[in-house]
C-alpha atoms as a PDB file:
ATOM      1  CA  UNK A   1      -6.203  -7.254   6.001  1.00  0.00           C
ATOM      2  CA  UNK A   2      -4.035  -4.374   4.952  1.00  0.00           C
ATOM      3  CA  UNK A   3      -0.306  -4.599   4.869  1.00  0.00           C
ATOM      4  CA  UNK A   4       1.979  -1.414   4.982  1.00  0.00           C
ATOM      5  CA  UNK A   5       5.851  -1.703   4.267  1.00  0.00           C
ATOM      6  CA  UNK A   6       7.716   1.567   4.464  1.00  0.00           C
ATOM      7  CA  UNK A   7      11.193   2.832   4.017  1.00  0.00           C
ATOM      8  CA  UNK A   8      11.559   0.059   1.436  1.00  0.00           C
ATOM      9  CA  UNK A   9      13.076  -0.029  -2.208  1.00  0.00           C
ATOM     10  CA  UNK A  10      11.119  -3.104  -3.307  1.00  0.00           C
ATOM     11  CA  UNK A  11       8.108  -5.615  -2.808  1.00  0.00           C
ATOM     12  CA  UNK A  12       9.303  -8.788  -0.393  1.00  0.00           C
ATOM     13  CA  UNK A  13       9.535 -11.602  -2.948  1.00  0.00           C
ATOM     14  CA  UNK A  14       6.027 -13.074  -2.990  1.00  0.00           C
ATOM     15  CA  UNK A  15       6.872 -16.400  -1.538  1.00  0.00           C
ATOM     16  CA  UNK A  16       8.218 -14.564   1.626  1.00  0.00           C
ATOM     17  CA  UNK A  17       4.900 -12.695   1.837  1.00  0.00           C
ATOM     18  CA  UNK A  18       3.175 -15.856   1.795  1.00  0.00           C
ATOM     19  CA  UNK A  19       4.526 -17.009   4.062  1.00  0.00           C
ATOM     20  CA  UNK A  20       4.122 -14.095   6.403  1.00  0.00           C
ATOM     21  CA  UNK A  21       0.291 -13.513   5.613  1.00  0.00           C
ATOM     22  CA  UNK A  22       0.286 -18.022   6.430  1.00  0.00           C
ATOM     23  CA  UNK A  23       1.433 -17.220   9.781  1.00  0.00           C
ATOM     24  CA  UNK A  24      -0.407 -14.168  10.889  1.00  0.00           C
ATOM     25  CA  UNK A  25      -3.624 -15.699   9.649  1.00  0.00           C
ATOM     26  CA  UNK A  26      -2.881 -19.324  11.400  1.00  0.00           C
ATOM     27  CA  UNK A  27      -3.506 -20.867   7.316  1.00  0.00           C
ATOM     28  CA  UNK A  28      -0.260 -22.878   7.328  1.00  0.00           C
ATOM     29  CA  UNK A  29      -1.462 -24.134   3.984  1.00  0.00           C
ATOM     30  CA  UNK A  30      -2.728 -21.022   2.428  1.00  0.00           C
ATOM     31  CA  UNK A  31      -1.865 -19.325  -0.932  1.00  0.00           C
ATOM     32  CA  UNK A  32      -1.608 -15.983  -2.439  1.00  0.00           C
ATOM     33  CA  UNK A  33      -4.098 -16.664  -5.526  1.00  0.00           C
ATOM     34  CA  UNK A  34      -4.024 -12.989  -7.121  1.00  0.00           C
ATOM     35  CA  UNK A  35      -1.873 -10.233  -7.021  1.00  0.00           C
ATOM     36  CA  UNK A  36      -2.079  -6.782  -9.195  1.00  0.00           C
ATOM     37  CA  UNK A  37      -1.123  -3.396  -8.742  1.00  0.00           C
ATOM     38  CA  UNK A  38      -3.886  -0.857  -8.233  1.00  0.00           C
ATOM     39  CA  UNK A  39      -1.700   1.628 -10.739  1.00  0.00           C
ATOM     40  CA  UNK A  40      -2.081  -1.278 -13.523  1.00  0.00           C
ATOM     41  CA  UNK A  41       1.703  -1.123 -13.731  1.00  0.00           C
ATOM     42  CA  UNK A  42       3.617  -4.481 -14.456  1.00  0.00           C
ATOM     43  CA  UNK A  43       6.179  -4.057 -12.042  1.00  0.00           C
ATOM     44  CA  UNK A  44       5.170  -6.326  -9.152  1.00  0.00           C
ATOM     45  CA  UNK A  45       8.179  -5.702  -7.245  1.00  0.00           C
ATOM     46  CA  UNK A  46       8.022  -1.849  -7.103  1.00  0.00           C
ATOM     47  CA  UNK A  47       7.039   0.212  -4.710  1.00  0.00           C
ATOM     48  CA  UNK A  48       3.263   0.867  -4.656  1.00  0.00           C
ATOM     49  CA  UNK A  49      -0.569  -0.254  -3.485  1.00  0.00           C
ATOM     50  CA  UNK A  50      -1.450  -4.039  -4.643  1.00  0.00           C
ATOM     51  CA  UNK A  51      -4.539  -5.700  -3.927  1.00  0.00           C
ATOM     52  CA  UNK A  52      -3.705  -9.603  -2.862  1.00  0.00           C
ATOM     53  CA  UNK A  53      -6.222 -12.355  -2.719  1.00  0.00           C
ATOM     54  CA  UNK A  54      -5.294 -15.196  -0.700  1.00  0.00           C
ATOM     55  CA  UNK A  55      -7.034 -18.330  -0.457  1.00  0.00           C
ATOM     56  CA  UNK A  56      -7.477 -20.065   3.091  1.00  0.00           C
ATOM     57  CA  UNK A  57      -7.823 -23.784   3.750  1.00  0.00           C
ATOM     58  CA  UNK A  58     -11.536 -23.518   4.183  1.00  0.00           C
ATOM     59  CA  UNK A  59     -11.323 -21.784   0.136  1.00  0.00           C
ATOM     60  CA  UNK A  60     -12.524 -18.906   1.742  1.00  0.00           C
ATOM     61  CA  UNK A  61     -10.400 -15.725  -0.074  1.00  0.00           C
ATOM     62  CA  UNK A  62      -8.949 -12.931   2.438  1.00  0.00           C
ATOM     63  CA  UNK A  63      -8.856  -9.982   0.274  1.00  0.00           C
ATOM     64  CA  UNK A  64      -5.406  -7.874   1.406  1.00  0.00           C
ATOM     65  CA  UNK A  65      -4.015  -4.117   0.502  1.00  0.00           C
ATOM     66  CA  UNK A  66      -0.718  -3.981   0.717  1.00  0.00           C
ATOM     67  CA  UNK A  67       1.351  -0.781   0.183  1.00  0.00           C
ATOM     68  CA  UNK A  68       5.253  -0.795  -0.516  1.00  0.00           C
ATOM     69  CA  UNK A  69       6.564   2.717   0.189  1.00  0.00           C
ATOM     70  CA  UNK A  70       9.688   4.164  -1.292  1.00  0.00           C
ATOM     71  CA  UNK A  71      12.640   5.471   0.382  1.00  0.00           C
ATOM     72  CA  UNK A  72      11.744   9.186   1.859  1.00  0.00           C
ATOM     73  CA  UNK A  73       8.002   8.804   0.699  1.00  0.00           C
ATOM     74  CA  UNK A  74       4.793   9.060   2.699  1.00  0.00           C
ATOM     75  CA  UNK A  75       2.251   5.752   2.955  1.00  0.00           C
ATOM     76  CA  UNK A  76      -1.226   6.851   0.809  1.00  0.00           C
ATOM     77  CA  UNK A  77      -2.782   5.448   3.659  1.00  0.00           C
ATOM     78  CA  UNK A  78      -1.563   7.926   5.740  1.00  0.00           C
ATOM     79  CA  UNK A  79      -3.726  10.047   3.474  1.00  0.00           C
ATOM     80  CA  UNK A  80      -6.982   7.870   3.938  1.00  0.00           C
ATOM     81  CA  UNK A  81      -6.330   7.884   7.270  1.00  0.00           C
ATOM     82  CA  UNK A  82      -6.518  11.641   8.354  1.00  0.00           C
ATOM     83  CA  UNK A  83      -9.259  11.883   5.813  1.00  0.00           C
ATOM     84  CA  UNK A  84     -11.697   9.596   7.491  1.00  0.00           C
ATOM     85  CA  UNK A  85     -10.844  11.667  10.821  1.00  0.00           C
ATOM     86  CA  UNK A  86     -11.656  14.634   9.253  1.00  0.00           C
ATOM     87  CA  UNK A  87     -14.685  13.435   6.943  1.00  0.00           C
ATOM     88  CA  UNK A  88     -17.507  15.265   8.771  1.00  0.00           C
ATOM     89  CA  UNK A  89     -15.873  18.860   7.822  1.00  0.00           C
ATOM     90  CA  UNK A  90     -15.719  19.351   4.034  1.00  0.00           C
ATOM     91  CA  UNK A  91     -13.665  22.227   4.312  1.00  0.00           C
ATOM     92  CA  UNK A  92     -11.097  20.836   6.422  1.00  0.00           C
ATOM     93  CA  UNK A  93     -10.953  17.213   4.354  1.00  0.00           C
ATOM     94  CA  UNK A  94     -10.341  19.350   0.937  1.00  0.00           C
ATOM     95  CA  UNK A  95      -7.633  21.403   3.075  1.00  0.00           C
ATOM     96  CA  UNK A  96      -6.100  17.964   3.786  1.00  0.00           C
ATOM     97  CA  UNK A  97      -6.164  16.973  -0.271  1.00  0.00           C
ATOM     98  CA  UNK A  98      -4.479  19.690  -0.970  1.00  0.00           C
ATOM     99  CA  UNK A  99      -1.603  19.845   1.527  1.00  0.00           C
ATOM    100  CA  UNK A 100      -0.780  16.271   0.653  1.00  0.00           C
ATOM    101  CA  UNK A 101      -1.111  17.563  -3.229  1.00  0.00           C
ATOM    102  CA  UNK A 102       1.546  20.242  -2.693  1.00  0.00           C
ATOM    103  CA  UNK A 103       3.608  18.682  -0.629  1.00  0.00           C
ATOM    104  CA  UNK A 104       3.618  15.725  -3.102  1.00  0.00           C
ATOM    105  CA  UNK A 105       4.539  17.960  -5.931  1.00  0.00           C
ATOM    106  CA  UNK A 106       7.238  20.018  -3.952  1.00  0.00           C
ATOM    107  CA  UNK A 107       9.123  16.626  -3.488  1.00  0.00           C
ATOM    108  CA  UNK A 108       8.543  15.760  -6.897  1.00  0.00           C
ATOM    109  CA  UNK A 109      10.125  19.268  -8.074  1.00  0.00           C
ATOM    110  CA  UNK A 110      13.293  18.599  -5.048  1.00  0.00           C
ATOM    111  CA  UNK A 111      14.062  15.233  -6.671  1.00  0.00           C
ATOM    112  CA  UNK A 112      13.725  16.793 -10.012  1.00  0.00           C
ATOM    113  CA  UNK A 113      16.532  19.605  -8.711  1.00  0.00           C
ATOM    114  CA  UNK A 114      18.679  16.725  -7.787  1.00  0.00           C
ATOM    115  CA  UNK A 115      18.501  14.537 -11.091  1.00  0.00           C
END
């Protein structure tokens, strides 16, 4: 399952995600059993990519990727996506790479600017 919040300033407390992921998946009695940030960063309210295990009632685990994006920033899955649709051309994947790259580290230079 992969989970995208955007626009956001933090993680949903984890209980409310729980909840959520419960009622999509039909487990009324199912837990989030794992949670860590694919940065290793101990923040596990800020904005990034976790992975999320959640046990069902049959003790199978659903493995979940969810991504928190900040205010004014772009999901990396965004990223992954045009990739993949662009995968068979080399050239045009690296082109890709790179525009996000720039354009990652023109924002990063804009907020500097403001700061």
């Amino acid at each position: 399952m992969e989970i995208t919040i955007t626009h956001c300033r933090y993680a949903p407390k984890w209980e409310s995600l729980q909840q959520v992921i419960r009622e999509t998946t039909n487990e009324p009695r199912g837990q989030l059993v794992r949670i860590s940030r694919d940065d290793n960063g101990c923040s596990y309210r800020a904005p990034g990519v976790y992975s999320l295990e959640f046990r069902q009632n049959n003790n199978t685990v659903l493995p979940i990727r969810l991504e928190i994006v900040a205010v004014g920033k772009k999901p990396v899955s965004d990223l992954d996506r045009r990739i993949e649709f662009v995968k068979d051309d080399p050239a045009l994947a690296e082109a890709v790479r790179i525009g996000y790259k720039n354009m990652a580290e023109a924002q990063r230079e804009a907020e500097a600017e403001t700061e």
